[in-house]
PDB file of N, CA and C in Angstrom:
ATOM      1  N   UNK A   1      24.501  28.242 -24.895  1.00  0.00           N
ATOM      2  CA  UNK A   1      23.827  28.315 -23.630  1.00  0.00           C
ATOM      3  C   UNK A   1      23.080  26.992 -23.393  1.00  0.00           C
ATOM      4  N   UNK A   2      23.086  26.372 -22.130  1.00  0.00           N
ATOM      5  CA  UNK A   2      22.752  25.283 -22.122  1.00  0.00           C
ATOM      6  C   UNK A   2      21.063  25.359 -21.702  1.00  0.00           C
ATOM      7  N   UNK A   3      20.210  25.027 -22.113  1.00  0.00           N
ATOM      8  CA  UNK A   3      19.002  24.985 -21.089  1.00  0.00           C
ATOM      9  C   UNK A   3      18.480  24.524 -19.905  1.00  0.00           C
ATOM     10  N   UNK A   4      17.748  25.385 -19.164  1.00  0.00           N
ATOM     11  CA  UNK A   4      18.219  24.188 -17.404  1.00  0.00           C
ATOM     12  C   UNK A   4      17.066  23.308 -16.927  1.00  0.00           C
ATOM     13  N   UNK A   5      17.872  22.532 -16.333  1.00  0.00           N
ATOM     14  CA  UNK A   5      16.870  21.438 -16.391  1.00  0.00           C
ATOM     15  C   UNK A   5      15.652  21.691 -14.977  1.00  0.00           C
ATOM     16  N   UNK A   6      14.463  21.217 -15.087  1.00  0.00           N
ATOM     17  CA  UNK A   6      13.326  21.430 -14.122  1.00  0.00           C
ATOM     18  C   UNK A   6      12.908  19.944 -13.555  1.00  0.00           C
ATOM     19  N   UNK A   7      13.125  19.790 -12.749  1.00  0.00           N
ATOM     20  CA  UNK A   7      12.061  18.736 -11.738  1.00  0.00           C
ATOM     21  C   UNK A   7      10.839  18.788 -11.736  1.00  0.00           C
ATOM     22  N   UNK A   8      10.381  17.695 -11.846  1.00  0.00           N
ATOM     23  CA  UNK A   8       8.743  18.124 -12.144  1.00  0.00           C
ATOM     24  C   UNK A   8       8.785  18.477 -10.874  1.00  0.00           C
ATOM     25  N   UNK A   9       7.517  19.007 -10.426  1.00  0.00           N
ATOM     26  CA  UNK A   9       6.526  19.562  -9.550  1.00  0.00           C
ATOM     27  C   UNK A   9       6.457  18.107  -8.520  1.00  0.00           C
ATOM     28  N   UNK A  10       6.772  18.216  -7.451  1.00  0.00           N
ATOM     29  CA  UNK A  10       6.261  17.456  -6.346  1.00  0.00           C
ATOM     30  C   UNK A  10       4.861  17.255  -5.724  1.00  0.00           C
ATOM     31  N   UNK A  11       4.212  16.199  -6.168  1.00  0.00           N
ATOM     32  CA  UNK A  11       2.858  15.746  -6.226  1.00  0.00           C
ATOM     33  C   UNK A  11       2.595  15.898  -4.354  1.00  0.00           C
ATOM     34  N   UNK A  12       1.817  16.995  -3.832  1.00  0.00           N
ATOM     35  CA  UNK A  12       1.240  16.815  -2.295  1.00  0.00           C
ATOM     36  C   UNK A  12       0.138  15.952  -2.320  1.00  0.00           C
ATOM     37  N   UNK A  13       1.095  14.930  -1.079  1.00  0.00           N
ATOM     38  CA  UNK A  13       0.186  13.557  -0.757  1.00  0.00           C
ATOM     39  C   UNK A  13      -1.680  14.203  -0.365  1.00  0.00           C
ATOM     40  N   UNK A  14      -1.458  15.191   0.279  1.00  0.00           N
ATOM     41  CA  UNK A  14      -2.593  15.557   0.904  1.00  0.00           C
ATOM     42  C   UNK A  14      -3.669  15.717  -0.404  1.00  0.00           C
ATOM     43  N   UNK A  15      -3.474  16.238  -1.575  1.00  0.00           N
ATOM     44  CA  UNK A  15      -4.484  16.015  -2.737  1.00  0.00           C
ATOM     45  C   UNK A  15      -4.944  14.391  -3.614  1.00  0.00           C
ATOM     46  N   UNK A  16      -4.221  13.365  -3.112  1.00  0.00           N
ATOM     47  CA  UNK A  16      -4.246  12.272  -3.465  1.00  0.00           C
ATOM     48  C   UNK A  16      -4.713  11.490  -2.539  1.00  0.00           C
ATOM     49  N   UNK A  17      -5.949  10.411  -3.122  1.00  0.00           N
ATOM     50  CA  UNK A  17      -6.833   9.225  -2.969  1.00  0.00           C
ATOM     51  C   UNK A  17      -6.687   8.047  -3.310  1.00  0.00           C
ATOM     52  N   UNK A  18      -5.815   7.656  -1.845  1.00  0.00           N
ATOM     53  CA  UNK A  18      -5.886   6.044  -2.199  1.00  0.00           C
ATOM     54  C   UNK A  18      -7.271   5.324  -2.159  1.00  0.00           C
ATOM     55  N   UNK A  19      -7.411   4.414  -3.475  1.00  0.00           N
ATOM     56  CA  UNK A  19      -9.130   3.094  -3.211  1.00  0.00           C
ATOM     57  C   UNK A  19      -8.183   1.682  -2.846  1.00  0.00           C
ATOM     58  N   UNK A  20      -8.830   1.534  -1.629  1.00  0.00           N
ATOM     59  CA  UNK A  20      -8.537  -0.051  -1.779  1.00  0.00           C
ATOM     60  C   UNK A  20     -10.143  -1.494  -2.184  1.00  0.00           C
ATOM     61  N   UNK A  21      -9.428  -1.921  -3.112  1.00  0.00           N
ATOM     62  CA  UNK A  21     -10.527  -2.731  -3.399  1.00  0.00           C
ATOM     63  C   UNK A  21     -10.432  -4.005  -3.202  1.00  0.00           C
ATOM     64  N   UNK A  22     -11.453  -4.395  -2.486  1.00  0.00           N
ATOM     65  CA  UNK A  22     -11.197  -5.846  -1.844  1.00  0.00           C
ATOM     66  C   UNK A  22     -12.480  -6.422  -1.934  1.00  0.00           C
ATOM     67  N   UNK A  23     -12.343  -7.497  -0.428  1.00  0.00           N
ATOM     68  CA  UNK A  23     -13.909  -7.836   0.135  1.00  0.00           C
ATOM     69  C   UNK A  23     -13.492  -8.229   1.105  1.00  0.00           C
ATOM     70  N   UNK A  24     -14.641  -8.709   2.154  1.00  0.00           N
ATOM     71  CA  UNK A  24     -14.877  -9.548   3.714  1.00  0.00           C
ATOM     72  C   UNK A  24     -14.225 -10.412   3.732  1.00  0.00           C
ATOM     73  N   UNK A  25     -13.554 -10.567   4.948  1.00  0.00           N
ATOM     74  CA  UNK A  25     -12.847 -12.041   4.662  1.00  0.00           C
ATOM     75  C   UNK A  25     -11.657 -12.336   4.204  1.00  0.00           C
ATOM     76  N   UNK A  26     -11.120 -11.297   3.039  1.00  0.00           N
ATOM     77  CA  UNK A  26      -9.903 -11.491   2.311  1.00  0.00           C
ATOM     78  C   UNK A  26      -8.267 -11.550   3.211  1.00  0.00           C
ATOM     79  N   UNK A  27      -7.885 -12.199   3.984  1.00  0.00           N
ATOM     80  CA  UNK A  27      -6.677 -11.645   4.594  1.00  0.00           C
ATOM     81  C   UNK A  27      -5.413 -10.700   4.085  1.00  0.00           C
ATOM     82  N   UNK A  28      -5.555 -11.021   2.380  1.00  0.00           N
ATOM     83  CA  UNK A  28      -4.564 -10.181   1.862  1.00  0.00           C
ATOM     84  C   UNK A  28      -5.160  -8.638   1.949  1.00  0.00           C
ATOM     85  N   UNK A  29      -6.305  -8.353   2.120  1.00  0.00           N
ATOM     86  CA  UNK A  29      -7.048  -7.106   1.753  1.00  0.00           C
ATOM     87  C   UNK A  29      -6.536  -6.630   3.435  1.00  0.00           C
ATOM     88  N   UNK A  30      -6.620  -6.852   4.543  1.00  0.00           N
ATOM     89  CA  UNK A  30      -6.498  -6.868   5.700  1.00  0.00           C
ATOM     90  C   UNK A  30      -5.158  -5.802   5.895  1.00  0.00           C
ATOM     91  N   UNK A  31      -4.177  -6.923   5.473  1.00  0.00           N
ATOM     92  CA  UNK A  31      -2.741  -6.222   5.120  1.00  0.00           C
ATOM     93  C   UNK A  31      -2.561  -5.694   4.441  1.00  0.00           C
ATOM     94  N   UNK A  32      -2.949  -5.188   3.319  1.00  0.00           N
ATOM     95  CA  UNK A  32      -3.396  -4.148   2.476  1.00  0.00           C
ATOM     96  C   UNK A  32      -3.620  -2.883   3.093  1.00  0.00           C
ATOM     97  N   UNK A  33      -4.434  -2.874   3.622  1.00  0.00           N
ATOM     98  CA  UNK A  33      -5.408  -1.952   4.901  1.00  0.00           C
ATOM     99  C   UNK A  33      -4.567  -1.570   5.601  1.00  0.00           C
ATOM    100  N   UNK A  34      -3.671  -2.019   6.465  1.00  0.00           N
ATOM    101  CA  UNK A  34      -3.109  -1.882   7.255  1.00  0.00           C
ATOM    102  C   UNK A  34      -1.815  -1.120   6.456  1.00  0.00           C
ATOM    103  N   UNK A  35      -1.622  -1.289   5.704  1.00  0.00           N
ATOM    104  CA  UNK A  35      -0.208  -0.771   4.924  1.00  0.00           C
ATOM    105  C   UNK A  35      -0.717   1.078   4.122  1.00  0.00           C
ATOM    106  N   UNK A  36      -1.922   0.870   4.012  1.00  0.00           N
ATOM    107  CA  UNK A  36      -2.695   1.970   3.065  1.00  0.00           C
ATOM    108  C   UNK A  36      -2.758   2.686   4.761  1.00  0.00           C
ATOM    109  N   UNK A  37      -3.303   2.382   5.270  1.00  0.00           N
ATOM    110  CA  UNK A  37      -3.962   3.104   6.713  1.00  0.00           C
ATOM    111  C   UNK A  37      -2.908   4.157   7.472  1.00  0.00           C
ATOM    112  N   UNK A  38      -1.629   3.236   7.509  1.00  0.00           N
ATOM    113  CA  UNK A  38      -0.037   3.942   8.146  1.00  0.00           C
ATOM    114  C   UNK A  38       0.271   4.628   6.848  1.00  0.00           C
ATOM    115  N   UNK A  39       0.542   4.838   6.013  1.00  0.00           N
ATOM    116  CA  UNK A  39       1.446   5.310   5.434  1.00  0.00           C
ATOM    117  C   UNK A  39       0.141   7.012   4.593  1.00  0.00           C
ATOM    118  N   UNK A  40      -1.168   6.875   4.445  1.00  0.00           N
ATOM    119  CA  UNK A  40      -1.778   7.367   3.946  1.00  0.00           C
ATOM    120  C   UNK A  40      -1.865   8.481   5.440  1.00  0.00           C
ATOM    121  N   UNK A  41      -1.892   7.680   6.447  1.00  0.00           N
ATOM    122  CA  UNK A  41      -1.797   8.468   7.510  1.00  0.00           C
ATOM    123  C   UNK A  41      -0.549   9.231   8.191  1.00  0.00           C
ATOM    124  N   UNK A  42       0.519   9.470   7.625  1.00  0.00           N
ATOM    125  CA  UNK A  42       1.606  10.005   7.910  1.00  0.00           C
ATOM    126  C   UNK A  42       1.860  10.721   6.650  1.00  0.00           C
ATOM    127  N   UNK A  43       1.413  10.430   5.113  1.00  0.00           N
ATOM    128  CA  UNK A  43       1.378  11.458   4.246  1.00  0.00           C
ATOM    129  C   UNK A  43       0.273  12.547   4.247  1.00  0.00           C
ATOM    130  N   UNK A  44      -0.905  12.166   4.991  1.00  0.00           N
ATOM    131  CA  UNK A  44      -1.985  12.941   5.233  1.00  0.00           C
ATOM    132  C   UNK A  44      -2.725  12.919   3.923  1.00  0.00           C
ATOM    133  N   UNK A  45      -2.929  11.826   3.071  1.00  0.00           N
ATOM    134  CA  UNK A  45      -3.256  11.600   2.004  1.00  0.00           C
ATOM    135  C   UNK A  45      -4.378  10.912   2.462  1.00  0.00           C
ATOM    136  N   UNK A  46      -5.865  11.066   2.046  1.00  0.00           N
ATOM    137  CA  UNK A  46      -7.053  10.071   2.316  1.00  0.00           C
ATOM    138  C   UNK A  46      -7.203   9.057   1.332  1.00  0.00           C
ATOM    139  N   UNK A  47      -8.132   8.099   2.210  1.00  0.00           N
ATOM    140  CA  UNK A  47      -8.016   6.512   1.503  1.00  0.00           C
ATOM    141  C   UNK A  47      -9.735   6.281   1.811  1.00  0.00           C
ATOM    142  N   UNK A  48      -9.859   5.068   0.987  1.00  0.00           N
ATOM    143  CA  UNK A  48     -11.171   4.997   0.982  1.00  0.00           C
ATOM    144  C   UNK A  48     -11.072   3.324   0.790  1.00  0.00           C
ATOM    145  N   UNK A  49     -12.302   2.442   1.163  1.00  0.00           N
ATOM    146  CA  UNK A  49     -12.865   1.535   0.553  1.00  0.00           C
ATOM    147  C   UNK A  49     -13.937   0.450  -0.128  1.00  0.00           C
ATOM    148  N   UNK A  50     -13.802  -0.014  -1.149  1.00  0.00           N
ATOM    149  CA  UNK A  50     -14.860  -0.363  -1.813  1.00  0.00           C
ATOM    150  C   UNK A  50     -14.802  -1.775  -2.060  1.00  0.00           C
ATOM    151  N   UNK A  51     -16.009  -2.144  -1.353  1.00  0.00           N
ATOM    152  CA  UNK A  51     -15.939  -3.751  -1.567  1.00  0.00           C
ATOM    153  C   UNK A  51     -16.401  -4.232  -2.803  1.00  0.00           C
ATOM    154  N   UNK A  52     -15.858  -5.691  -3.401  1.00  0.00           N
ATOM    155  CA  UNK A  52     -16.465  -6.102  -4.611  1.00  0.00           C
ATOM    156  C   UNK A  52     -17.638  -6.670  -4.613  1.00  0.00           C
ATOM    157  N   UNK A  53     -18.307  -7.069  -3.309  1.00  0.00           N
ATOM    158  CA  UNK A  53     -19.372  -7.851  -2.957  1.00  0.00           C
ATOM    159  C   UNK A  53     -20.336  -6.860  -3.348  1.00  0.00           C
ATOM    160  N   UNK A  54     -20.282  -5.661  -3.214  1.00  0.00           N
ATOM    161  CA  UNK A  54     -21.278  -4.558  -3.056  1.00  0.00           C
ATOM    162  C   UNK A  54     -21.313  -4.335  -4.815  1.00  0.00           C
ATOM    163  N   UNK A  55     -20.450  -4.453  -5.362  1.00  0.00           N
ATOM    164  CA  UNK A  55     -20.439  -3.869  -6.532  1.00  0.00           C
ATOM    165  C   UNK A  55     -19.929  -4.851  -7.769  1.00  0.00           C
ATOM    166  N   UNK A  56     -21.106  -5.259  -8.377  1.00  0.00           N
ATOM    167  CA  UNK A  56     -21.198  -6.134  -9.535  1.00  0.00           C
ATOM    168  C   UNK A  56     -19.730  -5.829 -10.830  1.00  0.00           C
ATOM    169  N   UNK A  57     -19.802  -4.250 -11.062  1.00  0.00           N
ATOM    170  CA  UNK A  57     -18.365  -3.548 -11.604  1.00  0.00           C
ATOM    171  C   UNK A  57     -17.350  -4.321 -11.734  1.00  0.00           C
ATOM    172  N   UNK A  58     -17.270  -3.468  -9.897  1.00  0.00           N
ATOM    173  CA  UNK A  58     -15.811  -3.750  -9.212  1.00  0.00           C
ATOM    174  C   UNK A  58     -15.865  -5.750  -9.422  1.00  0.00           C
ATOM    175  N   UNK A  59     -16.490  -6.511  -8.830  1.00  0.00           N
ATOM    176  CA  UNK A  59     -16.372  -7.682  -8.769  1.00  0.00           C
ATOM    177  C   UNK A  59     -15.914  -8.214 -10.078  1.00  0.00           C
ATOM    178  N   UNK A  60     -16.216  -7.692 -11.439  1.00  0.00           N
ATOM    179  CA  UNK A  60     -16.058  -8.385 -12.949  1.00  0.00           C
ATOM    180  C   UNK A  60     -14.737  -8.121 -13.291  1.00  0.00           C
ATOM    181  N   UNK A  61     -14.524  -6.851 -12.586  1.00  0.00           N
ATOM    182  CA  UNK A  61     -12.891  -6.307 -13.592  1.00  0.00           C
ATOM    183  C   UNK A  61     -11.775  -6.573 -12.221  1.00  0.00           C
ATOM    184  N   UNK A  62     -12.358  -6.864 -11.493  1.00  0.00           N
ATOM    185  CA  UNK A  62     -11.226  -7.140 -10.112  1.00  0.00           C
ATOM    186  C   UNK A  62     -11.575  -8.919  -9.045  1.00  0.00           C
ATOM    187  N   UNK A  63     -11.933  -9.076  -9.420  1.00  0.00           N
ATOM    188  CA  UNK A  63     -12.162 -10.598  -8.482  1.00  0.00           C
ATOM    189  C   UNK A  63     -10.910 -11.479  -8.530  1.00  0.00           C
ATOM    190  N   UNK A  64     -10.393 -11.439  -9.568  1.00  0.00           N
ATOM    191  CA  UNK A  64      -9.070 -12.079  -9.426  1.00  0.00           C
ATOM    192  C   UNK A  64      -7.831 -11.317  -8.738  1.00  0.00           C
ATOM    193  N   UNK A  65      -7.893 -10.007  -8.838  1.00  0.00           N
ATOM    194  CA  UNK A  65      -6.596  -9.518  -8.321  1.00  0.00           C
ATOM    195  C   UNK A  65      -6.628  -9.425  -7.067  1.00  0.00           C
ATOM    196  N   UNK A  66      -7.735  -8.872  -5.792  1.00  0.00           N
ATOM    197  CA  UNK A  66      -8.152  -8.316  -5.168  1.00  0.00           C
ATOM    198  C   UNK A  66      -6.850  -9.003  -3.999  1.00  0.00           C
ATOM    199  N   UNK A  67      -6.338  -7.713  -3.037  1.00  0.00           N
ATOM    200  CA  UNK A  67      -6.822  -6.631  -3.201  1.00  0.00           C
ATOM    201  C   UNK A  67      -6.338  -5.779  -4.131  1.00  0.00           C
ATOM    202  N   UNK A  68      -6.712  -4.603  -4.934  1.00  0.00           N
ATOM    203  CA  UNK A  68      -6.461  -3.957  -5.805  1.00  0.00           C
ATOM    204  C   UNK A  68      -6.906  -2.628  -5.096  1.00  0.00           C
ATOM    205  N   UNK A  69      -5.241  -1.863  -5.470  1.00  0.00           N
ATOM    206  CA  UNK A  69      -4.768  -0.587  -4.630  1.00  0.00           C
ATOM    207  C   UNK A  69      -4.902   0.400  -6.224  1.00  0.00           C
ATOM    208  N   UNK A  70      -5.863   1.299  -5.958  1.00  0.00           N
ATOM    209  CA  UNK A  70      -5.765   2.909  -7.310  1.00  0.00           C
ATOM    210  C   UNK A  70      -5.030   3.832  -6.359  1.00  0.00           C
ATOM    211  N   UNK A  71      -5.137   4.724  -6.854  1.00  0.00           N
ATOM    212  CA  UNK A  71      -3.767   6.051  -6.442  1.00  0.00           C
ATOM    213  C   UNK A  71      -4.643   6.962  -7.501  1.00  0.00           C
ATOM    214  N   UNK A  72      -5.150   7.614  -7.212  1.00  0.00           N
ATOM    215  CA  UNK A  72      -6.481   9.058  -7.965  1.00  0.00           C
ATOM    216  C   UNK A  72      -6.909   8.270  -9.041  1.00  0.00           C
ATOM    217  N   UNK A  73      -7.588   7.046  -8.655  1.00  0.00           N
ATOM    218  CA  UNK A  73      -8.133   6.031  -9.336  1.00  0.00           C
ATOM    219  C   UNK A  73      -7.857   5.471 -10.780  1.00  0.00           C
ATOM    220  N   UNK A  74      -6.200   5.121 -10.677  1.00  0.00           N
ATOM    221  CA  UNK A  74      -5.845   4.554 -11.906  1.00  0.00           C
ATOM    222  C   UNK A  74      -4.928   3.497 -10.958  1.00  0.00           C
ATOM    223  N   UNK A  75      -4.550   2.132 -11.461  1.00  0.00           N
ATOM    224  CA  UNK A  75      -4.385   0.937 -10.805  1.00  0.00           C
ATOM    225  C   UNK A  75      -3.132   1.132 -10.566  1.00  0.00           C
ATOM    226  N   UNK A  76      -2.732   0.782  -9.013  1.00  0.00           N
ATOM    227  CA  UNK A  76      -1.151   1.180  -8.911  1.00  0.00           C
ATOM    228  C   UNK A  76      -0.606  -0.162  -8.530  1.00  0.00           C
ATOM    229  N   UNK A  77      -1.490  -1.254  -7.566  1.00  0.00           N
ATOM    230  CA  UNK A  77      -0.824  -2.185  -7.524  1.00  0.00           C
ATOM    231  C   UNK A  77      -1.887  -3.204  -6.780  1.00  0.00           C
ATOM    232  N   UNK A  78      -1.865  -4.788  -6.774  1.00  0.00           N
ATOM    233  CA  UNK A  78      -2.460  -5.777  -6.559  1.00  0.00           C
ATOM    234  C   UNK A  78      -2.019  -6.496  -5.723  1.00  0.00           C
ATOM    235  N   UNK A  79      -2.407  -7.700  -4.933  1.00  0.00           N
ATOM    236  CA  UNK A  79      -2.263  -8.272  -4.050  1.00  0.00           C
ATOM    237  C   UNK A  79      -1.628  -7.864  -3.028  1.00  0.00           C
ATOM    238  N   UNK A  80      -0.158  -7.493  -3.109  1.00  0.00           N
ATOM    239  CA  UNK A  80       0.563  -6.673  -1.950  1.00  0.00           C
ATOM    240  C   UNK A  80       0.732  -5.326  -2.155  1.00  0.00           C
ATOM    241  N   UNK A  81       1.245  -4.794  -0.955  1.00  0.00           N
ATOM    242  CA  UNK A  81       0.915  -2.902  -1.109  1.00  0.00           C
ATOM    243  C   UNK A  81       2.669  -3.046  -0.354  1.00  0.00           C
ATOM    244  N   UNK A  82       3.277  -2.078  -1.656  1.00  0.00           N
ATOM    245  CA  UNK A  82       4.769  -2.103  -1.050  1.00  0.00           C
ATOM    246  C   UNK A  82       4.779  -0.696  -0.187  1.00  0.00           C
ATOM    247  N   UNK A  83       4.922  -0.271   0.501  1.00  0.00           N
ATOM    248  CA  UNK A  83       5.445   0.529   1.500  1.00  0.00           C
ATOM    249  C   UNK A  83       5.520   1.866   0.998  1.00  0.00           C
ATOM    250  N   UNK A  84       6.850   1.115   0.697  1.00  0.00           N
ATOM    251  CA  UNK A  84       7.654   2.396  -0.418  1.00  0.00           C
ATOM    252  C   UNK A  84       7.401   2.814  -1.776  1.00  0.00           C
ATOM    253  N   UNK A  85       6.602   2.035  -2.448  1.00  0.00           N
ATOM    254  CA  UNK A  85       6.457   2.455  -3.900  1.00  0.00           C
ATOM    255  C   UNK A  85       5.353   3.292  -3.388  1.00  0.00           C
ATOM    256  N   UNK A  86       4.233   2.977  -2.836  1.00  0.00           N
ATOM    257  CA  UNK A  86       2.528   3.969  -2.362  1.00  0.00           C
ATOM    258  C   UNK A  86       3.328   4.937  -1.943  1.00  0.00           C
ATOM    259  N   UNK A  87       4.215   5.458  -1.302  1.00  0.00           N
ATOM    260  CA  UNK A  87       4.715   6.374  -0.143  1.00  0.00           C
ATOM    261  C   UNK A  87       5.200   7.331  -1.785  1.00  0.00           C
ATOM    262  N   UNK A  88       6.493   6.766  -2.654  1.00  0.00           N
ATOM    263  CA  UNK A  88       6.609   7.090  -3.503  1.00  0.00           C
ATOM    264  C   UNK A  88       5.506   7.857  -4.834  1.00  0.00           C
ATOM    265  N   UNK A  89       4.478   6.938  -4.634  1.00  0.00           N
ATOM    266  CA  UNK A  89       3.246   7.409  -5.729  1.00  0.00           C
ATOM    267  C   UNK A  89       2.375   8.458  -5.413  1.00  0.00           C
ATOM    268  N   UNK A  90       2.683   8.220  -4.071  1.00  0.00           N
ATOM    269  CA  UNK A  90       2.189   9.890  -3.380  1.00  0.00           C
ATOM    270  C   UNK A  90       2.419  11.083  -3.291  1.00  0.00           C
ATOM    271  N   UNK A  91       3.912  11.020  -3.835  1.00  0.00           N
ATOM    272  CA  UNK A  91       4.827  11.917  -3.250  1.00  0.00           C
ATOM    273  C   UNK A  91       5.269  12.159  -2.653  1.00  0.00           C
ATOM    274  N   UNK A  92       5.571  11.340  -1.337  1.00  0.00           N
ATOM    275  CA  UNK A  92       6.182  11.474   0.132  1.00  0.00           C
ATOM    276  C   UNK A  92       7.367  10.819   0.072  1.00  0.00           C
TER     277      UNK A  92
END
């Protein structure tokens, strides 16, 4: 008898929190924003953001990457925000 195989469980975007971490000024953070904003908004997934200026933390462990994209706050991706992989990490 063979055993059957299971798909994991399909992650609903709507329980998942994109952080975008940036600062003022950054143009890559901008487009970032803009990529998190559409796509978080058609998975119905909420997003949030946190500047590094505000936060001594964030500024030590992220000043070089920024912007820096979490996904239920573990690091999913830096400088550019692909479309399809966030859409993917969401579950959508």
């Amino acid at each position: 008898m063979t055993p059957l195989l299971r798909r994991p469980a399909r992650k609903n975007p709507a329980n998942s929190t994109v952080t975008l971490i940036g600062k003022p000024g950054c143009h890559l953070c901008d487009d970032a924003e803009a990529v998190i904003e559409r796509v978080c908004g058609e998975l119905g997934a909420s997003w949030e953001k946190k500047d590094i200026t505000q936060d001594a933390e964030l500024h030590r462990e992220y000043w070089e990457q920024i912007p820096v994209i979490l996904v239920d706050g573990a690091q999913h991706d830096f400088w550019r925000v692909d479309p399809a992989r966030l859409r993917k990490a969401l579950g959508g």
